[in-house]
Protein backbone atom coordinates (compact mmCIF):
# COMPACT_ATOMS: atom_id res chain seq x y z
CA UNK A 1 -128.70 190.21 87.75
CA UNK A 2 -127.15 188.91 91.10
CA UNK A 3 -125.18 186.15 91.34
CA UNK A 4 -127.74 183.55 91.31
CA UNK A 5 -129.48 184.70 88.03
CA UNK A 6 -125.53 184.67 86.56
CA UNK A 7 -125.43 181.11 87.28
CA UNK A 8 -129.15 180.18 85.83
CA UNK A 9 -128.73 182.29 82.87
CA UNK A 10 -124.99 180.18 82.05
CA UNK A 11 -126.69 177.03 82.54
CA UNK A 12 -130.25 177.90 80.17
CA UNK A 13 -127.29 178.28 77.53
CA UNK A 14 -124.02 176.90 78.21
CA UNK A 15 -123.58 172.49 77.97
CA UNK A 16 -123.24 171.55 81.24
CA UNK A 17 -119.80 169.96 80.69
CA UNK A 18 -118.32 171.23 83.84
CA UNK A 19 -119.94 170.89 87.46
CA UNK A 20 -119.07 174.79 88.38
CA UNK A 21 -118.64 175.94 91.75
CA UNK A 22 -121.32 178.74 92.49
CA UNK A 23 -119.18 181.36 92.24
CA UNK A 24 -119.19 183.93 89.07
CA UNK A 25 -115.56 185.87 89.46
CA UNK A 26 -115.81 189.47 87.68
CA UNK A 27 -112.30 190.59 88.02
CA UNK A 28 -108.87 190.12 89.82
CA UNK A 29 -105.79 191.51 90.81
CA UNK A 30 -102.54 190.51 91.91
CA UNK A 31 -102.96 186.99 93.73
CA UNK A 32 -106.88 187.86 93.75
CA UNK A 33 -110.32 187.40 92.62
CA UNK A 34 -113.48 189.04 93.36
CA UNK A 35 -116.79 187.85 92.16
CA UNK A 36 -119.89 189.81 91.12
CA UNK A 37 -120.91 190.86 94.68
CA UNK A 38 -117.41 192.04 95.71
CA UNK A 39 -116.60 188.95 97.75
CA UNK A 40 -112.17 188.51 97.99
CA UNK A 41 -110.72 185.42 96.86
CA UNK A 42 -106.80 184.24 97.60
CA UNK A 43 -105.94 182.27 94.35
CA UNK A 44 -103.83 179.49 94.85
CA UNK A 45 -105.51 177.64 91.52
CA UNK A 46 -104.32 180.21 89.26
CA UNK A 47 -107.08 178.80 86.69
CA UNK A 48 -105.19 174.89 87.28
CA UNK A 49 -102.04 176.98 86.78
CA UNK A 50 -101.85 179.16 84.09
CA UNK A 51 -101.96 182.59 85.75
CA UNK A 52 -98.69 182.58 86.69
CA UNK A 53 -98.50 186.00 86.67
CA UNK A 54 -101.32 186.43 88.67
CA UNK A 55 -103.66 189.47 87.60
CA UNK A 56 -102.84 192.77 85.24
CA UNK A 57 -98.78 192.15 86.33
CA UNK A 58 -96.95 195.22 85.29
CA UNK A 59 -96.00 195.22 81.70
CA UNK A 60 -98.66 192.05 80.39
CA UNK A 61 -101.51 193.96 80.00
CA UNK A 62 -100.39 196.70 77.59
CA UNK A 63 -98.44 194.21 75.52
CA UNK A 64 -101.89 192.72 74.85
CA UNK A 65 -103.43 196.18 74.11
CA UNK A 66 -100.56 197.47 71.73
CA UNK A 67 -100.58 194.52 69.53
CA UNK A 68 -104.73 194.84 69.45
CA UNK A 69 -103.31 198.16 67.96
CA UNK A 70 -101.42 196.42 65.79
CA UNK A 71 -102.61 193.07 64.70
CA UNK A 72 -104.47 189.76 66.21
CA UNK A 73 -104.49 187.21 63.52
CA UNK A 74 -102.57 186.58 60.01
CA UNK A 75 -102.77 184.06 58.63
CA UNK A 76 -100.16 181.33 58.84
CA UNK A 77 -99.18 181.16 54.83
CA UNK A 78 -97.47 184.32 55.92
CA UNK A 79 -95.19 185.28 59.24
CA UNK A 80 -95.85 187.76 61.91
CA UNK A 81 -93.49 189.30 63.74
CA UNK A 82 -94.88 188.13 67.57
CA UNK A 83 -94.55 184.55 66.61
CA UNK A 84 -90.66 184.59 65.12
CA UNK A 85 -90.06 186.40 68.49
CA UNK A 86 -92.27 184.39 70.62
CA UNK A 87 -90.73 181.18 68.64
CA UNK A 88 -87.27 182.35 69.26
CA UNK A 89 -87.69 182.69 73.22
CA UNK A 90 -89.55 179.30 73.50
CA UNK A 91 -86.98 177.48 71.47
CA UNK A 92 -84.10 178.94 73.82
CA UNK A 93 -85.90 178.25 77.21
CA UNK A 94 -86.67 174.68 76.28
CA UNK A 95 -83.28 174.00 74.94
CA UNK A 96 -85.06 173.13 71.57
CA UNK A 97 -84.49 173.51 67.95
CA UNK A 98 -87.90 174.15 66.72
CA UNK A 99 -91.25 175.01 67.75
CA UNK A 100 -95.31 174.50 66.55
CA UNK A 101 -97.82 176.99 68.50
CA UNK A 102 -100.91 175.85 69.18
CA UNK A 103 -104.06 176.96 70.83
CA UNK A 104 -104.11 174.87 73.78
CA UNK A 105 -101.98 172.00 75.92
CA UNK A 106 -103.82 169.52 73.86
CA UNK A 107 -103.60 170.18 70.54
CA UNK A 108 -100.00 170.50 71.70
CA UNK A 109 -100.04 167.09 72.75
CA UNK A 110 -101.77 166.38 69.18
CA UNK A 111 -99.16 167.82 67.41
CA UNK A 112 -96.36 166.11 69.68
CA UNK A 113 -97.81 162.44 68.84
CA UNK A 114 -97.90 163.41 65.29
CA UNK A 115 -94.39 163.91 65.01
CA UNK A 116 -93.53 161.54 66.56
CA UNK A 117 -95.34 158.82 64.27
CA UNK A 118 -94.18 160.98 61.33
CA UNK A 119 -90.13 160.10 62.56
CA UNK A 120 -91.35 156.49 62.89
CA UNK A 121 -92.89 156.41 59.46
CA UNK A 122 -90.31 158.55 57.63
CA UNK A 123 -87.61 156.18 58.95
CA UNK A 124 -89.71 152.73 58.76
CA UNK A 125 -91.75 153.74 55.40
CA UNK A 126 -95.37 152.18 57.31
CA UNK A 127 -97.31 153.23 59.50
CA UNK A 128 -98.39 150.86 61.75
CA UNK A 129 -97.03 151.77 64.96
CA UNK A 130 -97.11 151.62 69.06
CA UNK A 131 -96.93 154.82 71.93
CA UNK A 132 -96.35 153.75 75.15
CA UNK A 133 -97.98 156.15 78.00
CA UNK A 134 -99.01 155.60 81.72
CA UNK A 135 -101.38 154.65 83.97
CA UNK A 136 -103.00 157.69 85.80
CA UNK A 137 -101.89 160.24 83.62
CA UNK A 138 -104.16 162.71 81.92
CA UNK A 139 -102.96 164.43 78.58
CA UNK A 140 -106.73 166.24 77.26
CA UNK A 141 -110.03 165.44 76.06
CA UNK A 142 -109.59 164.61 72.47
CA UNK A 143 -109.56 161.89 70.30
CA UNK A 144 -105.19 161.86 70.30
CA UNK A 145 -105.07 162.81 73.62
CA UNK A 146 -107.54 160.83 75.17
CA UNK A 147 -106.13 157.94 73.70
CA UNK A 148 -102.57 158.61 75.73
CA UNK A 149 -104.47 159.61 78.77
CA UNK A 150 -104.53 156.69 81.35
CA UNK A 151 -107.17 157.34 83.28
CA UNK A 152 -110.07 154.72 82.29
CA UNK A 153 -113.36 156.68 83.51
CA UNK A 154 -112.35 159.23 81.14
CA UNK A 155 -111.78 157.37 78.13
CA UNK A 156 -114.48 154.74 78.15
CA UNK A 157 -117.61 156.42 76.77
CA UNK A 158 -115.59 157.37 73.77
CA UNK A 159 -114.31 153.76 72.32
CA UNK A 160 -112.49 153.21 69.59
CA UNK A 161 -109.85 155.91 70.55
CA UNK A 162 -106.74 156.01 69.04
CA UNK A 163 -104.87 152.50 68.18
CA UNK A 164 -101.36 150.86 69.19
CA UNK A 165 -101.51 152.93 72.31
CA UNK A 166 -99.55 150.42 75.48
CA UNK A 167 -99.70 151.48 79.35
CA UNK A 168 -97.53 151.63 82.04
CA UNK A 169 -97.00 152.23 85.53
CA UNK A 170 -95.19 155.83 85.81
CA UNK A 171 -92.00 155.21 87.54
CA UNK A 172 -91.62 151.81 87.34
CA UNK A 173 -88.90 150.97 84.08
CA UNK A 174 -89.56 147.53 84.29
CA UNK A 175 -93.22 148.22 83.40
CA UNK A 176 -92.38 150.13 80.61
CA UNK A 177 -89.56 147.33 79.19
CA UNK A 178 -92.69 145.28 79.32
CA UNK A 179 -94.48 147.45 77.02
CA UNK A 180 -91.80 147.34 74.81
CA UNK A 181 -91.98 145.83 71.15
CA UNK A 182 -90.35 146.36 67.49
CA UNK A 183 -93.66 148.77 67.02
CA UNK A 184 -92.65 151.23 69.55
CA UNK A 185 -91.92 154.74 68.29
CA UNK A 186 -91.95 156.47 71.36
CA UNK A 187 -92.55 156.99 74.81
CA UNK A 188 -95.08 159.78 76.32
CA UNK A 189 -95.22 160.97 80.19
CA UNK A 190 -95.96 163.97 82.43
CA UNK A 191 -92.56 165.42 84.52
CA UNK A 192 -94.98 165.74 87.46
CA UNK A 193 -98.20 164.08 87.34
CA UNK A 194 -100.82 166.25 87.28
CA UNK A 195 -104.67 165.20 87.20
CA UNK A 196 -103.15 161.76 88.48
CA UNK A 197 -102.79 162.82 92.16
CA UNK A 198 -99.12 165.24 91.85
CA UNK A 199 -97.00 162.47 91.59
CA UNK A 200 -92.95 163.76 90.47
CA UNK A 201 -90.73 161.52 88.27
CA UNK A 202 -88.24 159.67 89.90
CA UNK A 203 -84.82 161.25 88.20
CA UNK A 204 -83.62 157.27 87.65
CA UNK A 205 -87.41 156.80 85.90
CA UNK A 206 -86.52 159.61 83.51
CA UNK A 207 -83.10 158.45 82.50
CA UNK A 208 -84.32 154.82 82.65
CA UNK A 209 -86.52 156.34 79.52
CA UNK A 210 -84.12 158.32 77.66
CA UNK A 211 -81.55 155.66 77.73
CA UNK A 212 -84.04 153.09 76.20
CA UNK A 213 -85.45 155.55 73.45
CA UNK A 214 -81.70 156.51 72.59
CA UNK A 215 -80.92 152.51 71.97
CA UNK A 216 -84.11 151.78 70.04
CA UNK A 217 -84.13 155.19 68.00
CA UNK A 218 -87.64 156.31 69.89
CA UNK A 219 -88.83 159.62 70.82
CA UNK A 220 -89.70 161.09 74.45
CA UNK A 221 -91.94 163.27 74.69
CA UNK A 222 -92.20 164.97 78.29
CA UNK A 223 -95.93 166.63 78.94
CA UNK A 224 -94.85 169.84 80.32
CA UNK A 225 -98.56 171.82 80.20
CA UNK A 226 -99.14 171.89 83.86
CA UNK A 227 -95.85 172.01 85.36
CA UNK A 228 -94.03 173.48 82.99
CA UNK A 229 -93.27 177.38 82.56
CA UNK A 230 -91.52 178.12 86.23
CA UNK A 231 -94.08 176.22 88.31
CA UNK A 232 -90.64 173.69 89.75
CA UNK A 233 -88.58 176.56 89.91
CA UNK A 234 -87.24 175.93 86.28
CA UNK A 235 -88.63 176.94 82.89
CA UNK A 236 -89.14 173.09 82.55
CA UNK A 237 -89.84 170.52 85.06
CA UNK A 238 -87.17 167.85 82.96
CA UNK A 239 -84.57 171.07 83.29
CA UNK A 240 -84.12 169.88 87.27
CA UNK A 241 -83.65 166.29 86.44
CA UNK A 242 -81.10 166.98 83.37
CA UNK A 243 -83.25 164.64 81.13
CA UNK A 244 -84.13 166.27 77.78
CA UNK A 245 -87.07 165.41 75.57
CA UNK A 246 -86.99 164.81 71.50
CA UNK A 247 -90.46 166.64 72.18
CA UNK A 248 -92.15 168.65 74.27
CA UNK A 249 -95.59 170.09 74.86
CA UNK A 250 -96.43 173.20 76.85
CA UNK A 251 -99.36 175.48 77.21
CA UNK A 252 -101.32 177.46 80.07
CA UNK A 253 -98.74 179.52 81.90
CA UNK A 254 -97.09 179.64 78.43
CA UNK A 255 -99.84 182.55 77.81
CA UNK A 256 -100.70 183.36 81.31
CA UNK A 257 -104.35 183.38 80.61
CA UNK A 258 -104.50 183.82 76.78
CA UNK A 259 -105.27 180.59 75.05
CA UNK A 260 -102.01 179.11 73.59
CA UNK A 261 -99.90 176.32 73.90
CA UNK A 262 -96.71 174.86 71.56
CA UNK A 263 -94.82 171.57 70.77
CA UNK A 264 -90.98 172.26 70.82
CA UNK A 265 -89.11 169.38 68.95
CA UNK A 266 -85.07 168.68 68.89
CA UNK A 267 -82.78 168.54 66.18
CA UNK A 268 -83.38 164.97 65.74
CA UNK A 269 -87.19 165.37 65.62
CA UNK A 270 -87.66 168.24 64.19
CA UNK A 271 -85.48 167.05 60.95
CA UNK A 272 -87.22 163.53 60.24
CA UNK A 273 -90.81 164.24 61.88
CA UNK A 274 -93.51 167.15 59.91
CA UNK A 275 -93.24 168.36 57.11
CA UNK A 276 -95.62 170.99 54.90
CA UNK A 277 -99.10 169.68 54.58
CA UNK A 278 -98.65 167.41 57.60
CA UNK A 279 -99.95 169.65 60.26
CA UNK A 280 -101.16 173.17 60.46
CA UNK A 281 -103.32 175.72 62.39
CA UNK A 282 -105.83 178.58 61.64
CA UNK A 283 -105.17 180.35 65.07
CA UNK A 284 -101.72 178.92 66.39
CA UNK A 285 -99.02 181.41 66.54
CA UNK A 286 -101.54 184.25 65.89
CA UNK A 287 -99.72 188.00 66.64
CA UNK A 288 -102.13 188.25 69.73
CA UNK A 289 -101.59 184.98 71.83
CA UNK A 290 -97.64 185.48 70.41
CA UNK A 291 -97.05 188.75 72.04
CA UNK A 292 -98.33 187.29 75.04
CA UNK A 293 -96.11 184.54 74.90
CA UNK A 294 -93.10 187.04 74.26
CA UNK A 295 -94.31 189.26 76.86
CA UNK A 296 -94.25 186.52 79.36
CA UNK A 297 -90.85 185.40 79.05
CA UNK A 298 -89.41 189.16 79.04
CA UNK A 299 -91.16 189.35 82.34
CA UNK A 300 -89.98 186.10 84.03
CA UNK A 301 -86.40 187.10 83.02
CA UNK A 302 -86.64 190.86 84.07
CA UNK A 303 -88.07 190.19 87.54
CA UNK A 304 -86.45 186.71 88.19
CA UNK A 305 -89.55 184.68 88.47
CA UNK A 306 -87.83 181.38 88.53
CA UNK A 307 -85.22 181.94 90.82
CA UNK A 308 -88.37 183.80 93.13
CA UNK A 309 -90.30 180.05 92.88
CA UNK A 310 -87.01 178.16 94.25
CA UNK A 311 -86.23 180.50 96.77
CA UNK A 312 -90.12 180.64 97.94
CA UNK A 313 -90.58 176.88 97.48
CA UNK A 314 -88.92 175.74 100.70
CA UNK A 315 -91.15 178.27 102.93
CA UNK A 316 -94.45 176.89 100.89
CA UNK A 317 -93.24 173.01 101.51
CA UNK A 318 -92.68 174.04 105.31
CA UNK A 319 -96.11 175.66 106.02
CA UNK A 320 -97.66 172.53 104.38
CA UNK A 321 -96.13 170.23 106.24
CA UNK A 322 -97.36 171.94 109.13
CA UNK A 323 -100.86 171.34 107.74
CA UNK A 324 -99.76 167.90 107.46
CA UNK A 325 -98.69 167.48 111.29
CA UNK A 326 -102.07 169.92 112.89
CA UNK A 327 -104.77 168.01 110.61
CA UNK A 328 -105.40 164.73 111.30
CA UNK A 329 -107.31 164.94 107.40
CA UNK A 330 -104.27 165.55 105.34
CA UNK A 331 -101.89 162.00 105.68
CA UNK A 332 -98.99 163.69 103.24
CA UNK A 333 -97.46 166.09 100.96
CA UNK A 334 -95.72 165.74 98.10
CA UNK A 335 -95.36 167.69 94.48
CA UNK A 336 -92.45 169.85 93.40
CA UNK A 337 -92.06 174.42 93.89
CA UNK A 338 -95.49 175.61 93.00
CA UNK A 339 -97.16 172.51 92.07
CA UNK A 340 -98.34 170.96 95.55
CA UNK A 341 -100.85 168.14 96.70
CA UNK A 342 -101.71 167.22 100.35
CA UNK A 343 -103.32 164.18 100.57
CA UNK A 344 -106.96 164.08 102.23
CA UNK A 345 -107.90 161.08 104.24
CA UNK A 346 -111.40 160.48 106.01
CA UNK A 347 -113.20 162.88 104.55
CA UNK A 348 -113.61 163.86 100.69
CA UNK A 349 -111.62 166.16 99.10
CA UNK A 350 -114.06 167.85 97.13
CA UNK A 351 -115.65 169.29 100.88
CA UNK A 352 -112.43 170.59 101.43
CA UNK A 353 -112.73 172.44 97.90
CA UNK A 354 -115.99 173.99 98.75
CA UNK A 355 -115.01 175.13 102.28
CA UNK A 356 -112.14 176.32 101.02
CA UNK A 357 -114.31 178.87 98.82
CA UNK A 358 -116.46 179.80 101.22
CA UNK A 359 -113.88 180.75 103.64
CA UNK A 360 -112.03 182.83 100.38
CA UNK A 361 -109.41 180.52 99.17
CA UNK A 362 -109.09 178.83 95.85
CA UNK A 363 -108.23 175.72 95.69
CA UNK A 364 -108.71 172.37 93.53
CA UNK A 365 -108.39 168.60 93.70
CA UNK A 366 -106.41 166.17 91.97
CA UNK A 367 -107.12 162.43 91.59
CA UNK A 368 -109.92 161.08 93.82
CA UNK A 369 -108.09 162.21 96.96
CA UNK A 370 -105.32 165.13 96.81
CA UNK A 371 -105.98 168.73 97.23
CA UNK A 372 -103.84 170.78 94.31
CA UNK A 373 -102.21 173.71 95.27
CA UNK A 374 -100.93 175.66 92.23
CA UNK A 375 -100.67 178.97 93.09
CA UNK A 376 -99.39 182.33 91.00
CA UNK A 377 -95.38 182.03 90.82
CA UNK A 378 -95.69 185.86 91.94
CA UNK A 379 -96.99 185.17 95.81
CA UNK A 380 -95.11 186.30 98.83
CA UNK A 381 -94.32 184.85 102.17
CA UNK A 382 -97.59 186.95 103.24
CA UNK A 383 -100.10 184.91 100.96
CA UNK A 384 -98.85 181.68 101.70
CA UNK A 385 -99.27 182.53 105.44
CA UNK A 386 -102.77 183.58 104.42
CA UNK A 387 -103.25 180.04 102.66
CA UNK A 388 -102.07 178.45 105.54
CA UNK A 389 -104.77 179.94 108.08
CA UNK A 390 -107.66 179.65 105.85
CA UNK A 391 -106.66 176.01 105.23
CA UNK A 392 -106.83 175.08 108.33
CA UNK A 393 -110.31 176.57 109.01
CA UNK A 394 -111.26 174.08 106.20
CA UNK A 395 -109.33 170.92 107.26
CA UNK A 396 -110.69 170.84 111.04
């Protein structure tokens, strides 16, 4: 079939929940893609930033094939060895005392709310109690999620979601204070805004927050599935502001392309919160995604990919703000290390997008007006350069 017939054939089968670019990518390597007819793609999407690693990195890909050797799923009445490794490198990156694997950033946000109306009931003895998230942010599609996610076009065909759920403007303390009642057991927010446009936390925003959950025994819980895992420059986004969650979700990059995700809870949490028979998983923590997960963090400390991202970062905000002075389009810049946004005025962003691919590059919007850059933490000097030129082809 060419490329064409791909694309009928997917949609005579698959539900069209996605509008797909017509593109059907076949392989990739390094910072790279190339679809069915050979075409080269730069990829500064990463798959909305979970190939951090970019494509068949040294060492990832035979982790994955040994443990096929091995093992790919146990059940979880019994332990594996990947996960109690796995488990032990997430909980000392995060600075956490215990962690839940999942299969995906939103069952990690599941699990996260979970515990943290499990600490309210455990300490209250009901159950009838109030989250507080914020306006513009986007946590996942289901029922728990969706409920958090602030972001009205996506949660309206799907009334009644979740209950005692309060919104507030990100950034703004007062707004949350307003929010505020005896019902509140905790406090949910993305480090960086993601879907909502790249929007970072103020640093006074974040300790606004954990100085009013500390007084009124709440929990935080940071959303760290997008730009967590090295994309600031730090394992965690929250690590740069010195602001620690009582939870913690993470997923995508945690993997680098194999489905998995994990809620990492403190001492506190982790103590008063879930207990057996509370919350479980056939496929979370399963020896595949696991050794992954292991894998990943032996590379990112063997080859310095975090330290790489901050020294890098400063060259990638300069040759955007170039784009930002030549195009009369792009009005600003803003985001934090790998996880950028220039704002498109006068002309949508999703033509951008599409010229973008034609020209080669990969990029994707945020919000009703940002272009997302979220590149592989692994690119050089020489791809961003690359980016730059076929960007502004697009944005003339």
């Amino acid at each position: 079939m060419n490329m064409n017939e791909q694309m009928q054939a997917a949609e005579a089968n698959i539900l069209h929940t996605y509008n797909r670019f017509p593109v059907v990518f076949t392989r990739g390597e390094g910072c790279y893609l190339y679809d069915s007819e050979g075409k080269k793609y730069l990829d500064f999407a990463a798959g909305i930033a979970v190939n951090s690693l970019g494509y068949h990195y040294p060492g990832y890909d035979e982790a994955l094939k040994n443990q096929i050797d091995c093992l790919t799923h146990v059940s979880n009445l019994y332990y594996n060895e990947p996960m109690i490794e796995a488990g032990a490198k997430l909980a000392l990156a995060s600075c956490m005392d215990k962690v839940f694997f999942t299969n995906s950033g939103t069952e990690a946000i599941e699990g996260a709310l979970k515990a943290a109306k499990k600490y309210a009931y455990e300490k209250t003895g009901h159950a009838d109690h109030e989250i507080i998230a914020m306006h513009h942010s986007f946590h996942g599609r289901t029922v728990g999620a969706l409920s958090v996610t602030g972001t009205d076009h996506y949660r309206e065909p799907f009334y009644p979601l979740m209950g005692g759920v309060k919104f507030a403007d990100f950034n703004d303390l007062d707004s949350v204070k307003a929010q505020l009642t005896d019902k509140t057991c905790a406090i949910i927010t993305e480090v960086v805004q993601g879907e909502g446009g790249i929007y970072p936390a103020d640093k006074a925003f974040l300790e606004g927050l954990r100085k009013l959950c500390d007084e009124r025994d709440m929990l935080l819980i940071f959303d760290e599935v997008q730009c967590g895992m090295g994309r600031t420059g730090h394992y965690f986004a929250w690590q740069e502001y010195g602001v620690q969650p009582d939870i913690m979700a993470c997923a995508k990059a945690l993997g680098c392309g194999v489905p998995v995700g994990a809620f990492a809870l403190n001492e506190k949490a982790a103590k008063a919160s879930l207990k057996p028979g509370d919350h479980g998983t056939t496929y979370g923590g399963n020896p595949f995604a696991c050794a992954a997960v292991s894998r990943v963090f032996d590379i990112f400390e063997k080859d310095g990919i975090l330290s790489h991202v901050r020294e890098l970062t400063p060259y990638l905000e300069e040759k955007l703000d170039e784009l930002v002075q030549k195009c009369e389009c792009v009005a600003a810049r803003r985001g934090k290390g790998f996880m950028q946004g220039l704002v498109i005025s006068g002309r949508p962003v999703g033509d951008v997008v599409k010229k973008a691919l034609e020209n080669g590059l990969l990029v994707i919007s945020a919000g009703s007006d940002v272009l997302r850059l979220v590149p592989p933490l692994i690119i050089s000097k020489k791809h961003i350069d690359e980016m730059a030129a076929l960007l502004e082809e697009c944005l003339k």
